[in-house]
N, C-alpha and C. Protein backbone atom coordinates (compact mmCIF):
# COMPACT_ATOMS: atom_id res chain seq x y z
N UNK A 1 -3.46 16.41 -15.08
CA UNK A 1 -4.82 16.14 -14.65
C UNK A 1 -5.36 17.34 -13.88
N UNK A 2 -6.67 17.59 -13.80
CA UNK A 2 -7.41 19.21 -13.42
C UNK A 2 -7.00 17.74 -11.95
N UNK A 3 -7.13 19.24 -11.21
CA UNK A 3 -6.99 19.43 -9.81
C UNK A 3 -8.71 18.96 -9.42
N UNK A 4 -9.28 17.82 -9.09
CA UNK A 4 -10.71 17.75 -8.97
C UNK A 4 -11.21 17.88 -7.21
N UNK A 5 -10.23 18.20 -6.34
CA UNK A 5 -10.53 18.59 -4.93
C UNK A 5 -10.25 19.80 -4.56
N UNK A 6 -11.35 20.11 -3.67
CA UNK A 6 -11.24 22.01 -3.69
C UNK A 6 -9.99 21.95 -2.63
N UNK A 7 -9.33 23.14 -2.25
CA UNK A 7 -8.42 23.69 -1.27
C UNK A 7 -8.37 22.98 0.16
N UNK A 8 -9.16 22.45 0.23
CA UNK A 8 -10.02 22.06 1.90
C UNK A 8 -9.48 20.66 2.28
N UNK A 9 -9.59 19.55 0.69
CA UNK A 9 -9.12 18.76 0.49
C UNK A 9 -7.85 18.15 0.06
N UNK A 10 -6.53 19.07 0.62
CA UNK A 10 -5.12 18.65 0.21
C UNK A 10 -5.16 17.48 0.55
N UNK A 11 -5.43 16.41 1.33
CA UNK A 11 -4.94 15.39 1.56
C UNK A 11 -5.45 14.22 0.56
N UNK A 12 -6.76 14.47 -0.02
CA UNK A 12 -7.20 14.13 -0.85
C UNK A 12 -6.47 14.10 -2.19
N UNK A 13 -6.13 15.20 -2.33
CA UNK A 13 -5.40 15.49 -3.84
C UNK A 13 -3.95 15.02 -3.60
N UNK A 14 -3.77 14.55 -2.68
CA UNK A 14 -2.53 13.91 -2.18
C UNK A 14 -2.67 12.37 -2.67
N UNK A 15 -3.71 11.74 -2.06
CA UNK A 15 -3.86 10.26 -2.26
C UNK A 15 -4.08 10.70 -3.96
N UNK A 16 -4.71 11.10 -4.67
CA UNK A 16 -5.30 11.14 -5.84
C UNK A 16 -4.05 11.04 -6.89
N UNK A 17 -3.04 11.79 -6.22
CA UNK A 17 -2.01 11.86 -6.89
C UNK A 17 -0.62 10.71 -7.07
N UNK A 18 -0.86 9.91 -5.66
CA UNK A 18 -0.08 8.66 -5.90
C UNK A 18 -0.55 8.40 -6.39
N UNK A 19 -2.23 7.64 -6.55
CA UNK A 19 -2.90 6.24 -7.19
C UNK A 19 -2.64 6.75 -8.41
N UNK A 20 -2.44 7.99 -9.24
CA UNK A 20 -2.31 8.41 -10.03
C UNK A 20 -1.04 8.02 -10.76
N UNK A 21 -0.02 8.29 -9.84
CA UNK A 21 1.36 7.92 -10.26
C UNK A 21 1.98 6.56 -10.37
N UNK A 22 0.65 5.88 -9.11
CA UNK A 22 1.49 4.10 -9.16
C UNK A 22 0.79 3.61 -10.30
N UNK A 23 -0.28 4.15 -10.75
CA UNK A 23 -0.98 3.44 -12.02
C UNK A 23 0.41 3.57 -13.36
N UNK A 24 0.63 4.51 -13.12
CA UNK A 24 1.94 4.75 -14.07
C UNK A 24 3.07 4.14 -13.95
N UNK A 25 3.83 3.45 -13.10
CA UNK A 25 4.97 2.86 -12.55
C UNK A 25 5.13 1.39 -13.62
N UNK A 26 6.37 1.59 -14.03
CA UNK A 26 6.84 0.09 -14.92
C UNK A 26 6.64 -0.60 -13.43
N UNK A 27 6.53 -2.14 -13.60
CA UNK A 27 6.90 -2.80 -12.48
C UNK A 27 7.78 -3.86 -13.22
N UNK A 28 9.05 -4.31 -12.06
CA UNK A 28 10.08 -5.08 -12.45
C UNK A 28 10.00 -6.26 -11.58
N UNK A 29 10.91 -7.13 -11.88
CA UNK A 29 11.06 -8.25 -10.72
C UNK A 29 11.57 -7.74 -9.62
N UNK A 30 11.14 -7.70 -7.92
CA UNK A 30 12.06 -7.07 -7.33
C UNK A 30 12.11 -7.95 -5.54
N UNK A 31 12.65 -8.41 -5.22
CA UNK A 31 12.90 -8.75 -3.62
C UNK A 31 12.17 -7.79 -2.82
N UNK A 32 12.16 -9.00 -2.13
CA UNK A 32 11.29 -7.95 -0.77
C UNK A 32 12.85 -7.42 0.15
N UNK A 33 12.76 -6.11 0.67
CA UNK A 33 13.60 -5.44 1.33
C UNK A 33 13.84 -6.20 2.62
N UNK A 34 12.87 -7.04 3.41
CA UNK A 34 13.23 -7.54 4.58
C UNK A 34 13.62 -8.83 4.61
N UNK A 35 13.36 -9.49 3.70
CA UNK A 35 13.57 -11.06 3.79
C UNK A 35 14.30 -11.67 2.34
N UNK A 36 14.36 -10.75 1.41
CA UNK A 36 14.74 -11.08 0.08
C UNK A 36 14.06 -12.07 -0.43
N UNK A 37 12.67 -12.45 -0.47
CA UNK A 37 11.88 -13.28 -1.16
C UNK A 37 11.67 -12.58 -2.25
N UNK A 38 11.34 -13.12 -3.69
CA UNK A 38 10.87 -12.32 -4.95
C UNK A 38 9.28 -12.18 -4.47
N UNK A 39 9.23 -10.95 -4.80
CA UNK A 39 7.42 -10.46 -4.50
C UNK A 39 6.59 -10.47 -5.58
N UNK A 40 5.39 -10.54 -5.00
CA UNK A 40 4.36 -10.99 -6.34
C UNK A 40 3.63 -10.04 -6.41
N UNK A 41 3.16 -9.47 -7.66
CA UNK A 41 2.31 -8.65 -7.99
C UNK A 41 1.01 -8.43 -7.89
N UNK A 42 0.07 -8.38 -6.53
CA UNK A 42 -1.50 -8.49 -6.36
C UNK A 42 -2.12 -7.17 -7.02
N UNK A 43 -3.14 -7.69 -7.77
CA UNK A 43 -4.14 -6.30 -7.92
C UNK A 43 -5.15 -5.61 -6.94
N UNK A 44 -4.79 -4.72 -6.77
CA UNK A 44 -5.60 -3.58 -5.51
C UNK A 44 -6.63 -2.57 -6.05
N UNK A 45 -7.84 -2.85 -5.64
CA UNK A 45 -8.48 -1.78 -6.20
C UNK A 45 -8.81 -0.80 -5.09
N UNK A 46 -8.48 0.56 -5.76
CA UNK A 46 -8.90 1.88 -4.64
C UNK A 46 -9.77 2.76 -5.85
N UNK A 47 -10.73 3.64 -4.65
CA UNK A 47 -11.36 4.56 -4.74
C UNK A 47 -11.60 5.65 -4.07
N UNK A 48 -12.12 7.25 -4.81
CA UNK A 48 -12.51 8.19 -4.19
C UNK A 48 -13.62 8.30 -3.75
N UNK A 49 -14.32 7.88 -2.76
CA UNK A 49 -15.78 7.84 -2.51
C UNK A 49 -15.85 9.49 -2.91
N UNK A 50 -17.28 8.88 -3.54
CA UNK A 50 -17.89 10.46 -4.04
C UNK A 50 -17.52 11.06 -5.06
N UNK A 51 -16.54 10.52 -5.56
CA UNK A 51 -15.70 11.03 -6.94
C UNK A 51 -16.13 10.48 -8.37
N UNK A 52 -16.28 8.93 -7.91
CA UNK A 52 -16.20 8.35 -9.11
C UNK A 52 -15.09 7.96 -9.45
N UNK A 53 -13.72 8.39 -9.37
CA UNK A 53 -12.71 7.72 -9.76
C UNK A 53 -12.48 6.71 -9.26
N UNK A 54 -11.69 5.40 -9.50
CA UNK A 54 -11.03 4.43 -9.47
C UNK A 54 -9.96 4.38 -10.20
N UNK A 55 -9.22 3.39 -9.11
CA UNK A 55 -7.85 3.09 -9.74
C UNK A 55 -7.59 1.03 -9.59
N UNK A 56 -7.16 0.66 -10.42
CA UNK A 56 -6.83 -0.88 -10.18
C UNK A 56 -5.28 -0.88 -10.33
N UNK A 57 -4.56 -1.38 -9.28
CA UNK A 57 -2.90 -0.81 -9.22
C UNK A 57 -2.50 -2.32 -9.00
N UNK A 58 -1.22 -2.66 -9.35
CA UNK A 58 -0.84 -3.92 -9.39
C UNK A 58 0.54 -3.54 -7.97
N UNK A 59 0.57 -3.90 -7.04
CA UNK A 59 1.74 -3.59 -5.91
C UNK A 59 2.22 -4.70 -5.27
N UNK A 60 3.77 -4.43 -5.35
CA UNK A 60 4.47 -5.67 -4.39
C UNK A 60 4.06 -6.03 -3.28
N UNK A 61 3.44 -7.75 -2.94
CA UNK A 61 3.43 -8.19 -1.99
C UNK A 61 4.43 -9.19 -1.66
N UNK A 62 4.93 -9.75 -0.67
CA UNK A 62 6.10 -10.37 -0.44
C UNK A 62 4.84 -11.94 0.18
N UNK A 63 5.10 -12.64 0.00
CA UNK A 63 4.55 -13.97 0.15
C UNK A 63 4.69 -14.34 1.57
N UNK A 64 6.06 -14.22 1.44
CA UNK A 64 6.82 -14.64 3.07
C UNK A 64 6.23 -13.82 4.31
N UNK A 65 6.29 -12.55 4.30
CA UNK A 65 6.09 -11.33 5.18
C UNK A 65 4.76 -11.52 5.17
N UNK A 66 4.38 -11.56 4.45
CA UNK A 66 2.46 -11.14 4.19
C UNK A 66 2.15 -12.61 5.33
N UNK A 67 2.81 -13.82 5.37
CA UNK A 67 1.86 -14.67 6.44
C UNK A 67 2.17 -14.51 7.99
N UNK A 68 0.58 -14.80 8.64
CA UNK A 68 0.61 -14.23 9.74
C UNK A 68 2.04 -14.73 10.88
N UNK A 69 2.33 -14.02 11.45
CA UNK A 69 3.25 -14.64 12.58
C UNK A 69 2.56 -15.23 13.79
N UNK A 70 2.90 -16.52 14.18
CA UNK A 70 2.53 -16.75 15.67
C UNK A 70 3.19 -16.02 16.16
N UNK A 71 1.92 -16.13 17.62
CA UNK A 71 1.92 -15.43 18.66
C UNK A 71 3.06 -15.39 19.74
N UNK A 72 3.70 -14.47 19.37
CA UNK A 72 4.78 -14.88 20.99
C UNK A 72 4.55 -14.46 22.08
N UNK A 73 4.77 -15.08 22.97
CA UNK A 73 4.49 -14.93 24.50
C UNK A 73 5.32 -13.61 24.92
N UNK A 74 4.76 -13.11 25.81
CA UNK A 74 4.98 -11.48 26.37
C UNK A 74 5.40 -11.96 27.87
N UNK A 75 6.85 -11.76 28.47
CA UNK A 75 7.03 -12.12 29.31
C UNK A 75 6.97 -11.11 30.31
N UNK A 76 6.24 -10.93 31.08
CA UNK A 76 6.40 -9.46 32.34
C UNK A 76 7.42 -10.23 33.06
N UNK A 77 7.71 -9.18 33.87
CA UNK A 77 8.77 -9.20 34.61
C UNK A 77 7.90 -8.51 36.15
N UNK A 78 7.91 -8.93 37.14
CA UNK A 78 7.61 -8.08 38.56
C UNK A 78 8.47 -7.35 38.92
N UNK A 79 7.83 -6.07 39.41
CA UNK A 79 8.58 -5.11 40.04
C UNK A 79 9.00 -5.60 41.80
N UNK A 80 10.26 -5.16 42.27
CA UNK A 80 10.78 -6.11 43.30
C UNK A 80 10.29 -4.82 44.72
């Protein structure tokens, strides 16, 4: 793919280049690394503002992890 960000913009041509590469990625069945739930495949859409490009990427979400956690209480302690 032409290089479409000038010099100025490495970080750009950085992101450009994952969404680039995860569009390409087989995806398999795979566990989530922290909890071993099987993860589900959501579609994500990203863009280059100003570019015109888009990408629609399909990426592991874990079901389990993804819901919110209650709040746990923060216990201070006093200084003596």
């Amino acid at each position: 793919m032409k290089n479409i960000i000038n010099s100025d913009g490495a970080v750009a041509q950085q992101v450009v280049d994952f969404l680039n590469s995860q569009s390409l990625q087989r995806r398999e069945n795979v566990r989530c690394e922290s909890c071993g739930s099987p993860v589900q495949y959501r579609e994500f859409h990203f863009w280059l503002s100003g570019s015109g490009m888009t990408w629609n990427l399909r990426l592991p979400v874990c079901a389990r992890c993804a819901q919110p956690k209650a709040h746990e209480a923060v216990v201070h302690s006093k200084a003596a």
